[in-house]
N, C-alpha and C. Protein backbone atom coordinates (compact mmCIF):
# COMPACT_ATOMS: atom_id res chain seq x y z
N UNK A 1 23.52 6.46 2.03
CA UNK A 1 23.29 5.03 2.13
C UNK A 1 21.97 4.73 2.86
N UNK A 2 21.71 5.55 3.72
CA UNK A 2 20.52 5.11 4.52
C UNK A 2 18.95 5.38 4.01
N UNK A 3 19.80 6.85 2.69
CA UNK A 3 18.43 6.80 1.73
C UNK A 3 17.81 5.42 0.45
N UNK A 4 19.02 4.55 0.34
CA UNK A 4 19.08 4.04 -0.10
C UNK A 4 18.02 2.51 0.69
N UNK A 5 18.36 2.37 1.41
CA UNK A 5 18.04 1.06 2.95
C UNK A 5 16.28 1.74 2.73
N UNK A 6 16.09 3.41 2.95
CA UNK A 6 14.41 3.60 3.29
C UNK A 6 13.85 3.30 1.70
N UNK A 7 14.37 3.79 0.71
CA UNK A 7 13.90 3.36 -0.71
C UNK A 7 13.51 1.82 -0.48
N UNK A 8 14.11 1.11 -0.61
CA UNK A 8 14.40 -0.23 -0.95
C UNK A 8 13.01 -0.54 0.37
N UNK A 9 13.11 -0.32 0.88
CA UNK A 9 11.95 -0.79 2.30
C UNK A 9 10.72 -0.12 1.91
N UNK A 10 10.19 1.19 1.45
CA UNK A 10 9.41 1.84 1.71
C UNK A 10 8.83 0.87 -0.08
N UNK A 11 9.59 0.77 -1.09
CA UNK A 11 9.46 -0.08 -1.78
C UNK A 11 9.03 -1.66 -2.26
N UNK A 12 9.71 -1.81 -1.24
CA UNK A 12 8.96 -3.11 -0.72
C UNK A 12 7.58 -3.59 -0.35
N UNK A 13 7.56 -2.80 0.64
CA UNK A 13 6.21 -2.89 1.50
C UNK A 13 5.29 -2.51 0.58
N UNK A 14 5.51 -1.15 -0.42
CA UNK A 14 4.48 -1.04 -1.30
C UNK A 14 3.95 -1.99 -2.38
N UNK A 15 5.11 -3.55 -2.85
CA UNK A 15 4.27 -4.26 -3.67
C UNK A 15 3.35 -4.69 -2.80
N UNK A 16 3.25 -5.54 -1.44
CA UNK A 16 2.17 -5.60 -1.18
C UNK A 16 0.59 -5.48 -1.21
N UNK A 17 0.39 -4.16 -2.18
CA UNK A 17 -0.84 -3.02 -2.12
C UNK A 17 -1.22 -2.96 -3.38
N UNK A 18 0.13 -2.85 -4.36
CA UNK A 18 -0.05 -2.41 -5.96
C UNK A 18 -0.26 -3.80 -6.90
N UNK A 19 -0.25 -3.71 -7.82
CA UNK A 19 -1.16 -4.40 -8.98
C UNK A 19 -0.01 -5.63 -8.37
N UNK A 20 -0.52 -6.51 -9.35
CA UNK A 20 0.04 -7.91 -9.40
C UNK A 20 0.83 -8.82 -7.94
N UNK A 21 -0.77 -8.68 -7.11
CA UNK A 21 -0.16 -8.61 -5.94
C UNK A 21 -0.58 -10.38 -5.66
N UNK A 22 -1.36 -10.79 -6.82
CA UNK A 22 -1.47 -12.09 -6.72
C UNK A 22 -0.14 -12.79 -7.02
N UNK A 23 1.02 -12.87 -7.01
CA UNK A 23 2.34 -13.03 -7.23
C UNK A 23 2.60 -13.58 -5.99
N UNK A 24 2.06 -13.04 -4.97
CA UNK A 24 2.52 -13.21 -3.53
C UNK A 24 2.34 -14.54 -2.96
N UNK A 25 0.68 -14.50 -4.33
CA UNK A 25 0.93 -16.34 -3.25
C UNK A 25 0.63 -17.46 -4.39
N UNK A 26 0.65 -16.94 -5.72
CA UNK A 26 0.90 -17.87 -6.43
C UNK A 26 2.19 -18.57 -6.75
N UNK A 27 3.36 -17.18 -6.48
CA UNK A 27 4.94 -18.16 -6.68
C UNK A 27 5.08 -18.91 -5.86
N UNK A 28 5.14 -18.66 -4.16
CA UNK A 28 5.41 -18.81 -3.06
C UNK A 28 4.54 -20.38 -3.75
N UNK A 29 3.68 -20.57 -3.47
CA UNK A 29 2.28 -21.82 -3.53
C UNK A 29 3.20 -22.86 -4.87
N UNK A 30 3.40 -22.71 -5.96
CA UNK A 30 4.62 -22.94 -6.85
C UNK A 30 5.39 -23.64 -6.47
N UNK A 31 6.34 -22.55 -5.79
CA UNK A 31 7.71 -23.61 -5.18
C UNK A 31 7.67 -24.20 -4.20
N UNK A 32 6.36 -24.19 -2.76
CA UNK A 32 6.04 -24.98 -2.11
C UNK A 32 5.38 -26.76 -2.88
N UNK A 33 4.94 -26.28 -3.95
CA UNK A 33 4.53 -28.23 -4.80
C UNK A 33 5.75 -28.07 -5.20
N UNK A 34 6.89 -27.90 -5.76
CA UNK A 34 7.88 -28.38 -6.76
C UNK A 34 8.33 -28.79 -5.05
N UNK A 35 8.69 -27.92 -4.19
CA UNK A 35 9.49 -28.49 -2.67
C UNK A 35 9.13 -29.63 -2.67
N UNK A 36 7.73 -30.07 -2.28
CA UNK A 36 6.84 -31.15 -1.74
C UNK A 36 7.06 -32.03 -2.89
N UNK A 37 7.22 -31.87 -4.12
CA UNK A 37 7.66 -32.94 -4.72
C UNK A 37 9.08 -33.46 -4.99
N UNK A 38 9.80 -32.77 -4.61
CA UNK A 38 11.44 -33.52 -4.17
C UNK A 38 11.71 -33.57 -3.16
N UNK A 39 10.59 -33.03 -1.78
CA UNK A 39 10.97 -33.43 -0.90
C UNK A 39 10.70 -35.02 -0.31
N UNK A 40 9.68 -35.30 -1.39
CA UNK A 40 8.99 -36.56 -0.79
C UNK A 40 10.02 -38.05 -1.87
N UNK A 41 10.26 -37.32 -2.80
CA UNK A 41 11.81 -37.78 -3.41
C UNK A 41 12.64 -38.33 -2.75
N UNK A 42 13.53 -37.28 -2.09
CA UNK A 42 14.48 -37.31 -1.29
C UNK A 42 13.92 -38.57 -0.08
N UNK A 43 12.91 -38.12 0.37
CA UNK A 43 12.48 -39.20 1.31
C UNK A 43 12.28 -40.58 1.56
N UNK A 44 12.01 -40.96 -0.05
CA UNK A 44 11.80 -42.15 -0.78
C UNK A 44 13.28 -42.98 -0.96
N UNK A 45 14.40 -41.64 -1.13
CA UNK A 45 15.35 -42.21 -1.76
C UNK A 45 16.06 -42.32 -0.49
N UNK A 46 15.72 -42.00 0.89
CA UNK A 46 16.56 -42.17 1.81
C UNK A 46 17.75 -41.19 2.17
N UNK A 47 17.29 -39.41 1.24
CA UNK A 47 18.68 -38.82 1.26
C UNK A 47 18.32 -37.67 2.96
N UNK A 48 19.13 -37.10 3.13
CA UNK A 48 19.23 -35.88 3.65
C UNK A 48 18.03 -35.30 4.05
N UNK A 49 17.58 -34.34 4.45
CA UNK A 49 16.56 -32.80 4.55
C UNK A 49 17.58 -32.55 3.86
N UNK A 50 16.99 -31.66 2.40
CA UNK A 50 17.69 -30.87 1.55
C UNK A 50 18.58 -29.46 2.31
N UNK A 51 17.87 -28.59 3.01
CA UNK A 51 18.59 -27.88 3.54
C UNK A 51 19.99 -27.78 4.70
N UNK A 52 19.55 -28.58 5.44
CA UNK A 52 20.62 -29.22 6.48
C UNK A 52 21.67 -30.05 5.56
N UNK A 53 21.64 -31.15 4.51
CA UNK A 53 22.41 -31.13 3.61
C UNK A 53 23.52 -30.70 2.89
N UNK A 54 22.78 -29.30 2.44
CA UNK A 54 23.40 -28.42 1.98
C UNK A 54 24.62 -27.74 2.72
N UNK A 55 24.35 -27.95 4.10
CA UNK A 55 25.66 -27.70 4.90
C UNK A 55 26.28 -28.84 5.62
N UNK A 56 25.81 -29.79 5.62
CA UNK A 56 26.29 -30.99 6.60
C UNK A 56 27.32 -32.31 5.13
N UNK A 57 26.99 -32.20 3.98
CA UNK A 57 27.59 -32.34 3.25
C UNK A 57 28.14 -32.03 1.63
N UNK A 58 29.58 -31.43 1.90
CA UNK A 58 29.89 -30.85 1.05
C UNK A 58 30.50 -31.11 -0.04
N UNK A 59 30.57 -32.94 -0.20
CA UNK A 59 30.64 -33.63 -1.09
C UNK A 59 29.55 -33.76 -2.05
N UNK A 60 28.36 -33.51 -1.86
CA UNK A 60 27.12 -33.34 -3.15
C UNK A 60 26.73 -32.01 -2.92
N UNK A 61 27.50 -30.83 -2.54
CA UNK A 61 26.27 -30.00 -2.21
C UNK A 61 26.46 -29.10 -3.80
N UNK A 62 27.28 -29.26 -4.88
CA UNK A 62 26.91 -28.74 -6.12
C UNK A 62 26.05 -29.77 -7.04
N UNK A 63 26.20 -30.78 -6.89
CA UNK A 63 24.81 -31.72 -7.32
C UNK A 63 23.41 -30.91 -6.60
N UNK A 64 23.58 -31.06 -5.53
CA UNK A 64 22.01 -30.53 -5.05
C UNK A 64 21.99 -28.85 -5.20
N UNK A 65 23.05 -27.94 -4.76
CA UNK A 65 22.42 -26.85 -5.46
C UNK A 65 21.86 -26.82 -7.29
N UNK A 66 22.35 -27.92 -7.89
CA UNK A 66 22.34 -27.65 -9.04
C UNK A 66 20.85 -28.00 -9.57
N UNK A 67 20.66 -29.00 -8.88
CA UNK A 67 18.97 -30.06 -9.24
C UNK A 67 18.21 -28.89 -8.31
N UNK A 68 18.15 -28.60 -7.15
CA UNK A 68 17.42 -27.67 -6.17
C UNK A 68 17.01 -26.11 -7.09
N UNK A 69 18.37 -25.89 -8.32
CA UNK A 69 18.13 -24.29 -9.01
C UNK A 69 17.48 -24.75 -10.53
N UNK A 70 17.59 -26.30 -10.84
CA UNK A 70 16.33 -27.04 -11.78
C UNK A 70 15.09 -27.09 -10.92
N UNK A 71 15.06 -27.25 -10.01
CA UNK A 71 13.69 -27.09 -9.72
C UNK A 71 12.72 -25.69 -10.04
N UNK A 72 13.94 -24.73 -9.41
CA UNK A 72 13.08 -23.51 -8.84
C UNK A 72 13.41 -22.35 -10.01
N UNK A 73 13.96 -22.60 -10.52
CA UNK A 73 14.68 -21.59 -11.91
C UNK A 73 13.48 -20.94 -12.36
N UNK A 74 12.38 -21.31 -13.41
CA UNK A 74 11.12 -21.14 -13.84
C UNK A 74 10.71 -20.86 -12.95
N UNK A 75 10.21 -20.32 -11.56
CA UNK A 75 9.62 -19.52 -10.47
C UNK A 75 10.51 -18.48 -10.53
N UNK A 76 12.08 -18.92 -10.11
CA UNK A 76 12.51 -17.38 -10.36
C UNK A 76 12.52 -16.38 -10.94
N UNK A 77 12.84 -16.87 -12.21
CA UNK A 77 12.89 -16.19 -13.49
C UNK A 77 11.50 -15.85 -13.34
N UNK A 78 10.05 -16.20 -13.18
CA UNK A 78 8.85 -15.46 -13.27
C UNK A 78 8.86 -14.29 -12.15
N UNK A 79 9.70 -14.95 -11.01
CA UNK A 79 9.21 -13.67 -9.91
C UNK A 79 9.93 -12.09 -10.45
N UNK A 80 11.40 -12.38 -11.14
CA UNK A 80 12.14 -11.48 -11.02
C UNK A 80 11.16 -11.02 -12.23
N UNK A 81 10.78 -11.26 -13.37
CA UNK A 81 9.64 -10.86 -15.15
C UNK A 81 8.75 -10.13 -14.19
N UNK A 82 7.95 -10.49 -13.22
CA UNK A 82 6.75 -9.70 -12.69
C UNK A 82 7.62 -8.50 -11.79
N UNK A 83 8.17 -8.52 -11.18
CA UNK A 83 8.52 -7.80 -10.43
C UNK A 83 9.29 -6.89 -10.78
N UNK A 84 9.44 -6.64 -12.55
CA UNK A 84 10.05 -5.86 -13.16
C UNK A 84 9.21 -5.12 -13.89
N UNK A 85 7.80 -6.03 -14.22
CA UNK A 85 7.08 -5.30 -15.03
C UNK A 85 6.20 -4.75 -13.98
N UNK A 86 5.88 -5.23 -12.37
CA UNK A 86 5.67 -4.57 -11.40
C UNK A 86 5.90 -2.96 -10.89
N UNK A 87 7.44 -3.10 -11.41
CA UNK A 87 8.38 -1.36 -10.72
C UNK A 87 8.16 -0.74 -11.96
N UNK A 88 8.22 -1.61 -13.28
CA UNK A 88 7.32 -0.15 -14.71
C UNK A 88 6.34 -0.23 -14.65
N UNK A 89 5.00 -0.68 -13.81
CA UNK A 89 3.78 0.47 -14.12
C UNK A 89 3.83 1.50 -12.90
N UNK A 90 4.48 0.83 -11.30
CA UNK A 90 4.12 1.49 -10.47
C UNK A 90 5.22 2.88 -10.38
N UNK A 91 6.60 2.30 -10.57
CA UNK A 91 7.82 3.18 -10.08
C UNK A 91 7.97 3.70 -11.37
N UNK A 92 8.18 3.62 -12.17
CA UNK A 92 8.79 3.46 -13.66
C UNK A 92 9.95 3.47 -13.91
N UNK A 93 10.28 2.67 -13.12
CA UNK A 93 12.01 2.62 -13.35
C UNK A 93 12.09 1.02 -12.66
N UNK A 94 13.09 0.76 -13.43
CA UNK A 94 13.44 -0.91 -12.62
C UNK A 94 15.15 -1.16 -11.63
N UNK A 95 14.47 -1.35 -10.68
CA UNK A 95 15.88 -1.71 -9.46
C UNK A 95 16.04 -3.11 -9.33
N UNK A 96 16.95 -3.55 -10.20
CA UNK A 96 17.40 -4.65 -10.26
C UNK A 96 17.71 -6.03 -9.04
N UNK A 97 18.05 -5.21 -8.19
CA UNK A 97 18.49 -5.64 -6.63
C UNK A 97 17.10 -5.50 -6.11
N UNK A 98 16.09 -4.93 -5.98
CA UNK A 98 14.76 -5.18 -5.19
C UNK A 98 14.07 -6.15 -6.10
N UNK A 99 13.99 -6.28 -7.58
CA UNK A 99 13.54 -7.50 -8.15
C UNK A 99 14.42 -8.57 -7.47
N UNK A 100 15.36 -9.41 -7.25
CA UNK A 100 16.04 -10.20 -7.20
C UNK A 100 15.67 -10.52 -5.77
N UNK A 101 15.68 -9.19 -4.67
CA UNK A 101 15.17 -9.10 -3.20
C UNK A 101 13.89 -10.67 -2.96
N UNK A 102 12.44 -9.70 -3.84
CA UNK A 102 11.33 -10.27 -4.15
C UNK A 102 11.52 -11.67 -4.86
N UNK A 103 12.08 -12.10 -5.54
CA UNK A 103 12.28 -13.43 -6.76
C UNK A 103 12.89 -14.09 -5.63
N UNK A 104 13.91 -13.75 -4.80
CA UNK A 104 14.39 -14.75 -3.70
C UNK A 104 13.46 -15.22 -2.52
N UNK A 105 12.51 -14.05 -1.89
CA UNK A 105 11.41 -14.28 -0.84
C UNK A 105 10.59 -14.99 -1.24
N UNK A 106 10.13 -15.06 -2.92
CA UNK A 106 8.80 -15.46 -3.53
C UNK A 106 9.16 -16.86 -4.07
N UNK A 107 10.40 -17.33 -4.53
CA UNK A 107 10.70 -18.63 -5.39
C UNK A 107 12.04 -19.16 -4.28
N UNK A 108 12.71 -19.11 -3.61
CA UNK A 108 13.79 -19.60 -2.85
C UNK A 108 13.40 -20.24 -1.70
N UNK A 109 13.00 -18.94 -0.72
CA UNK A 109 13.12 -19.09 0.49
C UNK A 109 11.88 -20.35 0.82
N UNK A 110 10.85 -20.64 -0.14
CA UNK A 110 10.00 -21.42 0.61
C UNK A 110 10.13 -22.61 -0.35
N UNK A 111 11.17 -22.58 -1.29
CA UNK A 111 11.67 -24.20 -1.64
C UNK A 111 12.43 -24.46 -0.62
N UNK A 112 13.39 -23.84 0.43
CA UNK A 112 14.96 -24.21 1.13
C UNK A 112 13.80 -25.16 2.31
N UNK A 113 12.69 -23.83 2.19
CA UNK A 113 12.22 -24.45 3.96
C UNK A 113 11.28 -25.85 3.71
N UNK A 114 10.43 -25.64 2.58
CA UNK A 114 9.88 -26.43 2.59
C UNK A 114 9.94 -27.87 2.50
N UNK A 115 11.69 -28.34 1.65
CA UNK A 115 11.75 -29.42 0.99
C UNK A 115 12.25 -30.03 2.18
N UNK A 116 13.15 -29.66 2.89
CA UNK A 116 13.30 -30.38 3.97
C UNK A 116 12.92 -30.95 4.78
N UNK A 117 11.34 -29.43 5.00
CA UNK A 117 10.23 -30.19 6.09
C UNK A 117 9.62 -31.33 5.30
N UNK A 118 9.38 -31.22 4.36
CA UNK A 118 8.63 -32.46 3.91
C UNK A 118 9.32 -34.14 4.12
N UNK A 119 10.61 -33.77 3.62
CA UNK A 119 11.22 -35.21 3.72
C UNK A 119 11.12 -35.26 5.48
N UNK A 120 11.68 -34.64 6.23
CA UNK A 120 11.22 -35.03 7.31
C UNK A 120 9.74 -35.78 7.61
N UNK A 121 8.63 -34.91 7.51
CA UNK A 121 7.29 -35.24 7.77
C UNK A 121 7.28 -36.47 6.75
N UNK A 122 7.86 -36.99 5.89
CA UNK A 122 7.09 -38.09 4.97
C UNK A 122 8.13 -39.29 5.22
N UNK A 123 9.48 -39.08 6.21
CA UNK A 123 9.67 -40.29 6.93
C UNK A 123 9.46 -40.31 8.22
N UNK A 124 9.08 -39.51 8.93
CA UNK A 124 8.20 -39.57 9.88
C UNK A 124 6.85 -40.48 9.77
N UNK A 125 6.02 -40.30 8.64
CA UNK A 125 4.66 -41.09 8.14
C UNK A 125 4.95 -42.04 7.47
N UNK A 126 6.34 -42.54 7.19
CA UNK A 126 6.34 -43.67 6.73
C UNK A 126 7.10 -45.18 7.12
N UNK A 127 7.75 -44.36 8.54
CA UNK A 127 8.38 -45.51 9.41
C UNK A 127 7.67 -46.39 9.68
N UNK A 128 7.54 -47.70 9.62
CA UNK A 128 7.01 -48.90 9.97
C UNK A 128 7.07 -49.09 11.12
N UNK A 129 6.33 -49.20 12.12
CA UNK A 129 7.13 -49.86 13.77
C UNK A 129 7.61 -51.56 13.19
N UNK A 130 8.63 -51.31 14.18
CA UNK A 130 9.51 -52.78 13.91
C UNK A 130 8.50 -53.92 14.86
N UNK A 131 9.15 -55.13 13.63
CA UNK A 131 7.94 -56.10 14.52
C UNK A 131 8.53 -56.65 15.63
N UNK A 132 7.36 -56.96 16.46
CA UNK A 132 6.87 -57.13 17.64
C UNK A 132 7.58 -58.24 18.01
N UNK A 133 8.20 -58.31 19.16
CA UNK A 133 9.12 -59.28 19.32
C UNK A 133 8.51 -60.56 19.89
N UNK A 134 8.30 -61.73 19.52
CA UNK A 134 7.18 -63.01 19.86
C UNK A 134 8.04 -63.75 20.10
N UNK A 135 9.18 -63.89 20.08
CA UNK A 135 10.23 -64.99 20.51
C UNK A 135 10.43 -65.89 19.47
N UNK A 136 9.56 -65.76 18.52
CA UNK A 136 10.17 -66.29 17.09
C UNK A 136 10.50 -65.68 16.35
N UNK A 137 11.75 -65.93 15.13
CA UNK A 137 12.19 -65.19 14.13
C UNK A 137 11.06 -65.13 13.39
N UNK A 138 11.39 -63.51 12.61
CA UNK A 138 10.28 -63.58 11.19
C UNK A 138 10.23 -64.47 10.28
């Protein structure tokens, strides 16, 4: 098992180095605009941070996983295509579970973080200060 844990790591670290290493920041860059554009959504519409959401209510949270895996589907599906045709030129063999590893770091993890921060930051920039109290009604 533990040969298994150094494969998978020593594997890893090597896409870094090998061909199609522009992957790294073109998916990631990807699902950070699709984030930023439902996060500023969400913001508009008055909902949640998508991620905190996702656990704080569990009455929509298969609506939003479902629209959140429309967003990011087409990133995934590209990370896991490269990262397969990645392990056949370098490894020549394909490990299904280290593609999926990579497709989750490269298309997931920086839609979860990002969409949230955004709706935060874009009602943060869009609170009005309340008016100024003059002793007359508005």
């Amino acid at each position: 098992m533990e040969e298994i844990f150094t494969r998978i790591a020593e594997n890893l670290m090597g896409r870094i180095h090998g061909p199609l290493t522009f992957r790294f920041l073109i998916q990631p860059a990807v699902a950070i605009f699709l984030a930023t554009k439902a996060g500023l959504l969400d913001a508009r519409q008055e909902r949640s941070p998508y991620f905190w959401a996702l656990f704080s209510d569990p009455s929509h949270r298969q609506d939003m996983l479902r629209q959140g895996w429309r967003d990011v589907s087409k990133v995934f599906v590209l990370a896991v295509i490269l990262d397969i045709v990645y392990q056949l030129i370098v490894l020549r063999w394909v490990y299904p579970g280290e593609a999926l590893i990579v497709a989750i770091a490269l298309a997931f993890l920086p839609y979860l973080l990002f969409r949230g921060l955004v709706t935060r930051v874009a009602r943060m920039l869009r609170k009005t200060p309340p008016p100024a109290a003059t002793g007359t009604p508005p």
